[in-house]
C-alpha atoms as a PDB file:
ATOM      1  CA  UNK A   1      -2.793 -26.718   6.892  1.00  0.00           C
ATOM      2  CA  UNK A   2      -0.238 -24.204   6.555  1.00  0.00           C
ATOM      3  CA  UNK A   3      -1.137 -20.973   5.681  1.00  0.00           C
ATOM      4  CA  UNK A   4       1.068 -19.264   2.727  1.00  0.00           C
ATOM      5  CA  UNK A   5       2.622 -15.349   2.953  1.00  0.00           C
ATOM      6  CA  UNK A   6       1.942 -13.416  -0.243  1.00  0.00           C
ATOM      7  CA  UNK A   7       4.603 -11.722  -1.481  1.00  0.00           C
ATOM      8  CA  UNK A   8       5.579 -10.170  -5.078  1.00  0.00           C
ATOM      9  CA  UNK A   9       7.901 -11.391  -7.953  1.00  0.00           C
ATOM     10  CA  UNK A  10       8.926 -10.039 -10.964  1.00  0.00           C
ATOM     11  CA  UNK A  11       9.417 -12.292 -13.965  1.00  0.00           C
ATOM     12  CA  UNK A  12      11.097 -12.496 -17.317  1.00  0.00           C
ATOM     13  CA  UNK A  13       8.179 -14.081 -20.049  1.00  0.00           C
ATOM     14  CA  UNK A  14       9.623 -16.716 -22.164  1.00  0.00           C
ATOM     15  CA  UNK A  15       7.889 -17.976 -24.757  1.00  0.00           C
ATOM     16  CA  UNK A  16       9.391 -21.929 -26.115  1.00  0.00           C
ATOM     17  CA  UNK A  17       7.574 -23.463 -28.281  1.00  0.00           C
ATOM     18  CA  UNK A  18       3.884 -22.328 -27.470  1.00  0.00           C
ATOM     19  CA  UNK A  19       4.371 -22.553 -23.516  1.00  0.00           C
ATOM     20  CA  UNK A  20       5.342 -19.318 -21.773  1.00  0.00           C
ATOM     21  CA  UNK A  21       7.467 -19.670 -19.493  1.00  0.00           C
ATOM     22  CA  UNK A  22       7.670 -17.644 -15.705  1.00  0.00           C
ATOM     23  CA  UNK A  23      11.359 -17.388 -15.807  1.00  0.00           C
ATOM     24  CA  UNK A  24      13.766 -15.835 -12.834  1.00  0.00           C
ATOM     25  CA  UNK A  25      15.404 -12.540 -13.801  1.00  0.00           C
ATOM     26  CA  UNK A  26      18.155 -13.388 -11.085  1.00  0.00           C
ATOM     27  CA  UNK A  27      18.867 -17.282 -12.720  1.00  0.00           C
ATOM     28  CA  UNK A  28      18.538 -18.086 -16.424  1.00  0.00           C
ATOM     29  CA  UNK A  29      18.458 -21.654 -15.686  1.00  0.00           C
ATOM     30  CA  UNK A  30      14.813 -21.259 -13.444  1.00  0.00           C
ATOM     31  CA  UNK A  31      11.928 -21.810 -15.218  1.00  0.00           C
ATOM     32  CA  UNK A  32       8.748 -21.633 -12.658  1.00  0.00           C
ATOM     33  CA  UNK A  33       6.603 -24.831 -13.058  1.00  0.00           C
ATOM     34  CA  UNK A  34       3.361 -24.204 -14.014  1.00  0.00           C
ATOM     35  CA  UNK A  35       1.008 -26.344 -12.101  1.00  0.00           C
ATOM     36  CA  UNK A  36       3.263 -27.121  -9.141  1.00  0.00           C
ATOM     37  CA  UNK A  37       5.625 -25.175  -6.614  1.00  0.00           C
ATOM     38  CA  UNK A  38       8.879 -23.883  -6.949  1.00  0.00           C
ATOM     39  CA  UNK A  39      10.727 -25.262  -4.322  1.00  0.00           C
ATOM     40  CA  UNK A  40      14.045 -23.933  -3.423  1.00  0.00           C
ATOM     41  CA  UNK A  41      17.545 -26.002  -4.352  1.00  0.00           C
ATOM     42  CA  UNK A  42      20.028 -25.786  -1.361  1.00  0.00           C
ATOM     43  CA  UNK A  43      22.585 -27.538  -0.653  1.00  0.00           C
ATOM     44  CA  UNK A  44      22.474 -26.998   3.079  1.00  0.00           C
ATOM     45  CA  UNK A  45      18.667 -28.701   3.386  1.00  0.00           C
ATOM     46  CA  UNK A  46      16.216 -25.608   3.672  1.00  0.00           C
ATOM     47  CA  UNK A  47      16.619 -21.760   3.353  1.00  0.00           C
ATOM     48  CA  UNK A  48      18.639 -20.927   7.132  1.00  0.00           C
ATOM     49  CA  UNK A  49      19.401 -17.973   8.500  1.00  0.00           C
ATOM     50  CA  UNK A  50      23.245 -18.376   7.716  1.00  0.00           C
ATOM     51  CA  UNK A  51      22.644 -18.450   3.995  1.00  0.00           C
ATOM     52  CA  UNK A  52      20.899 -16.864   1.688  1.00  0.00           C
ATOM     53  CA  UNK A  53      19.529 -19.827  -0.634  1.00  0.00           C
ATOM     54  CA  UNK A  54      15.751 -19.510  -0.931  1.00  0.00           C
ATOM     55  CA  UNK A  55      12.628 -18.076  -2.993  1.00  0.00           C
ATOM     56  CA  UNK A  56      12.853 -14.675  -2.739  1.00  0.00           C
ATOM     57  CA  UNK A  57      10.039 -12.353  -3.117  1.00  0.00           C
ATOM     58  CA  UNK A  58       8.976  -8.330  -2.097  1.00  0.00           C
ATOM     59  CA  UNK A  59       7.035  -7.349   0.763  1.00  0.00           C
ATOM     60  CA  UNK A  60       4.926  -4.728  -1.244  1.00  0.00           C
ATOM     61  CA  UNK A  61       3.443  -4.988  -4.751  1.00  0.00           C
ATOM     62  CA  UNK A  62       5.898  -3.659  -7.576  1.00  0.00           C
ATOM     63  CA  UNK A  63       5.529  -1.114 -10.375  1.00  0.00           C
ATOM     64  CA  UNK A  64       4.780  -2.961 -13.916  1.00  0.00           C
ATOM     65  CA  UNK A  65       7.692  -3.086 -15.518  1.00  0.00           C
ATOM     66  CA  UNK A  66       9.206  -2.687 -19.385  1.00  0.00           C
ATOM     67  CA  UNK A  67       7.619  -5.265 -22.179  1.00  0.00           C
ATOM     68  CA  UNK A  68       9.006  -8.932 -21.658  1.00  0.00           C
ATOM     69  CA  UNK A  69       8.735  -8.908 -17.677  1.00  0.00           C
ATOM     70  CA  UNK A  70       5.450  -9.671 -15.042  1.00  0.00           C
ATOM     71  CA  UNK A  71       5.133  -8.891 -11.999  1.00  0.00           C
ATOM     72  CA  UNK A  72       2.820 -10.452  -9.593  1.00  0.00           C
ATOM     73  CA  UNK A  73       1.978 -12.586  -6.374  1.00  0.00           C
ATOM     74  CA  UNK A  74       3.532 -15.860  -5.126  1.00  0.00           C
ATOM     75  CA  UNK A  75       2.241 -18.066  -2.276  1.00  0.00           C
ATOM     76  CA  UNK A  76       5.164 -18.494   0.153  1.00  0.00           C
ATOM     77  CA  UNK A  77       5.234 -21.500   2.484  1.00  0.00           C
ATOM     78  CA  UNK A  78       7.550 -24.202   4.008  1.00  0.00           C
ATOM     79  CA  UNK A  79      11.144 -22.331   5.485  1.00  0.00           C
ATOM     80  CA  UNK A  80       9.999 -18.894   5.498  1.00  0.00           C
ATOM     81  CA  UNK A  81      12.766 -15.886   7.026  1.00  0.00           C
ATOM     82  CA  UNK A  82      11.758 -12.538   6.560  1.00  0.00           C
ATOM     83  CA  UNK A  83      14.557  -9.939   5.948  1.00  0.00           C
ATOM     84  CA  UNK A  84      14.306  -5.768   5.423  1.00  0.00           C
ATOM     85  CA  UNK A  85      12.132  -5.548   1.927  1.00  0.00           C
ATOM     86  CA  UNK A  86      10.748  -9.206   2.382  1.00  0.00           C
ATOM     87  CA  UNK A  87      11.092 -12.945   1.956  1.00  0.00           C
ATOM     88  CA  UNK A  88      12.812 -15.893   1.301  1.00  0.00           C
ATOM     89  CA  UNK A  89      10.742 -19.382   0.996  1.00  0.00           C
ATOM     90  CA  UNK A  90      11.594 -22.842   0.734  1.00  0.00           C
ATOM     91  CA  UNK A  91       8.423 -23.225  -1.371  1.00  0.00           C
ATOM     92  CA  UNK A  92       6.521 -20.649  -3.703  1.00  0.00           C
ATOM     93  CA  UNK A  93       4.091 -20.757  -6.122  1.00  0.00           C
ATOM     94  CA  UNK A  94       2.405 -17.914  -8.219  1.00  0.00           C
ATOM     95  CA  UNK A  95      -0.576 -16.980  -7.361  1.00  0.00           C
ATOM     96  CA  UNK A  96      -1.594 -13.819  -9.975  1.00  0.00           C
ATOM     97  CA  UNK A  97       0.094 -11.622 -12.487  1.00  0.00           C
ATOM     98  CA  UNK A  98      -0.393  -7.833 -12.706  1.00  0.00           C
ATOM     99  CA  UNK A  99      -2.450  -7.155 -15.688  1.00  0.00           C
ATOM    100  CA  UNK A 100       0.192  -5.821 -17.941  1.00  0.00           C
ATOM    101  CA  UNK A 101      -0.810  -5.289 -21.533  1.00  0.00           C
ATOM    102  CA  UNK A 102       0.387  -7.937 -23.721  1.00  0.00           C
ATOM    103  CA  UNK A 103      -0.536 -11.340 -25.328  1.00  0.00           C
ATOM    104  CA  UNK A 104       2.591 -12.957 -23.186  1.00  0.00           C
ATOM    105  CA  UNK A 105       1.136 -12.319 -19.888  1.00  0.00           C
ATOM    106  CA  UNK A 106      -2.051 -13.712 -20.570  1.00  0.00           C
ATOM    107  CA  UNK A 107      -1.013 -16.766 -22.166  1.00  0.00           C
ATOM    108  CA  UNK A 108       1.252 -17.088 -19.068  1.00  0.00           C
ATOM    109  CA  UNK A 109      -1.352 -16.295 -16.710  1.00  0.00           C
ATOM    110  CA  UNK A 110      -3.826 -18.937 -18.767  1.00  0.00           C
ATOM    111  CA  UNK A 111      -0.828 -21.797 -18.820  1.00  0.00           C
ATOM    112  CA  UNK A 112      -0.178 -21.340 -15.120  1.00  0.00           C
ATOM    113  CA  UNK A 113      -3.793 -21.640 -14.326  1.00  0.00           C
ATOM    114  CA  UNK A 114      -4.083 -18.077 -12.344  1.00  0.00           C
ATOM    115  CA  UNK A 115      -5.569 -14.904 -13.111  1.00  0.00           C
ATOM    116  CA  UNK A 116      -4.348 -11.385 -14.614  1.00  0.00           C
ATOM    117  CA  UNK A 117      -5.033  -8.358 -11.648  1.00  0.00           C
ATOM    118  CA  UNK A 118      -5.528  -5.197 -12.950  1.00  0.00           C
ATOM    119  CA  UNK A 119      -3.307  -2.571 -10.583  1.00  0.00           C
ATOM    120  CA  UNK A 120      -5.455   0.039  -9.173  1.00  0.00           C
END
């Protein structure tokens, strides 16, 4: 078995038609899936050194953000590089959200089956 790195992602909450949605604040078009990994779409195979296609995610935990964003923890795994403030992944898969107030991050955290943190 491969053990994951844990790293941290911020994401925009989108609510569609009663699903909330993990969505990329880098790529409109990426919606997290819920119950299974992210994996990463290159066109060169996996996340290289001499490109920068991947999963990206922090090296340390991140402030909570403004109303409509989460931040939390993704499971890392597959291609993994690490850079200056973190990673990039061929495969990821959140793992927690901070406990930010608001209904949207708990219906997210319930829909993608993990659990709110609160931030010490």
């Amino acid at each position: 078995m491969v053990e994951a790195i844990i790293g941290y992602r911020m994401w925009r909450l989108k609510p569609d038609d009663g699903t909330v949605w993990l969505q990329s604040i880098y790529v409109d078009s990426c919606l997290w899936p819920q119950l299974d990994p992210l994996r990463a779409e290159c066109r060169c195979g996996t996340p290289g050194l001499a490109h920068t296609c991947g999963i990206y995610a922090w090296e340390v935990p991140l402030r909570d953000p403004y109303p409509g964003i989460a931040v939390g923890e993704v499971a890392l795994w597959g291609e993994v590089h690490t850079h200056t403030l973190g990673y990039r992944a061929e495969f990821a898969r959140p793992v927690s959200i901070n406990g930010a107030p608001g209904l949207l991050s708990r219906v997210a955290a319930y829909q993608y089956d993990i659990p709110t943190v609160k931030r010490a």
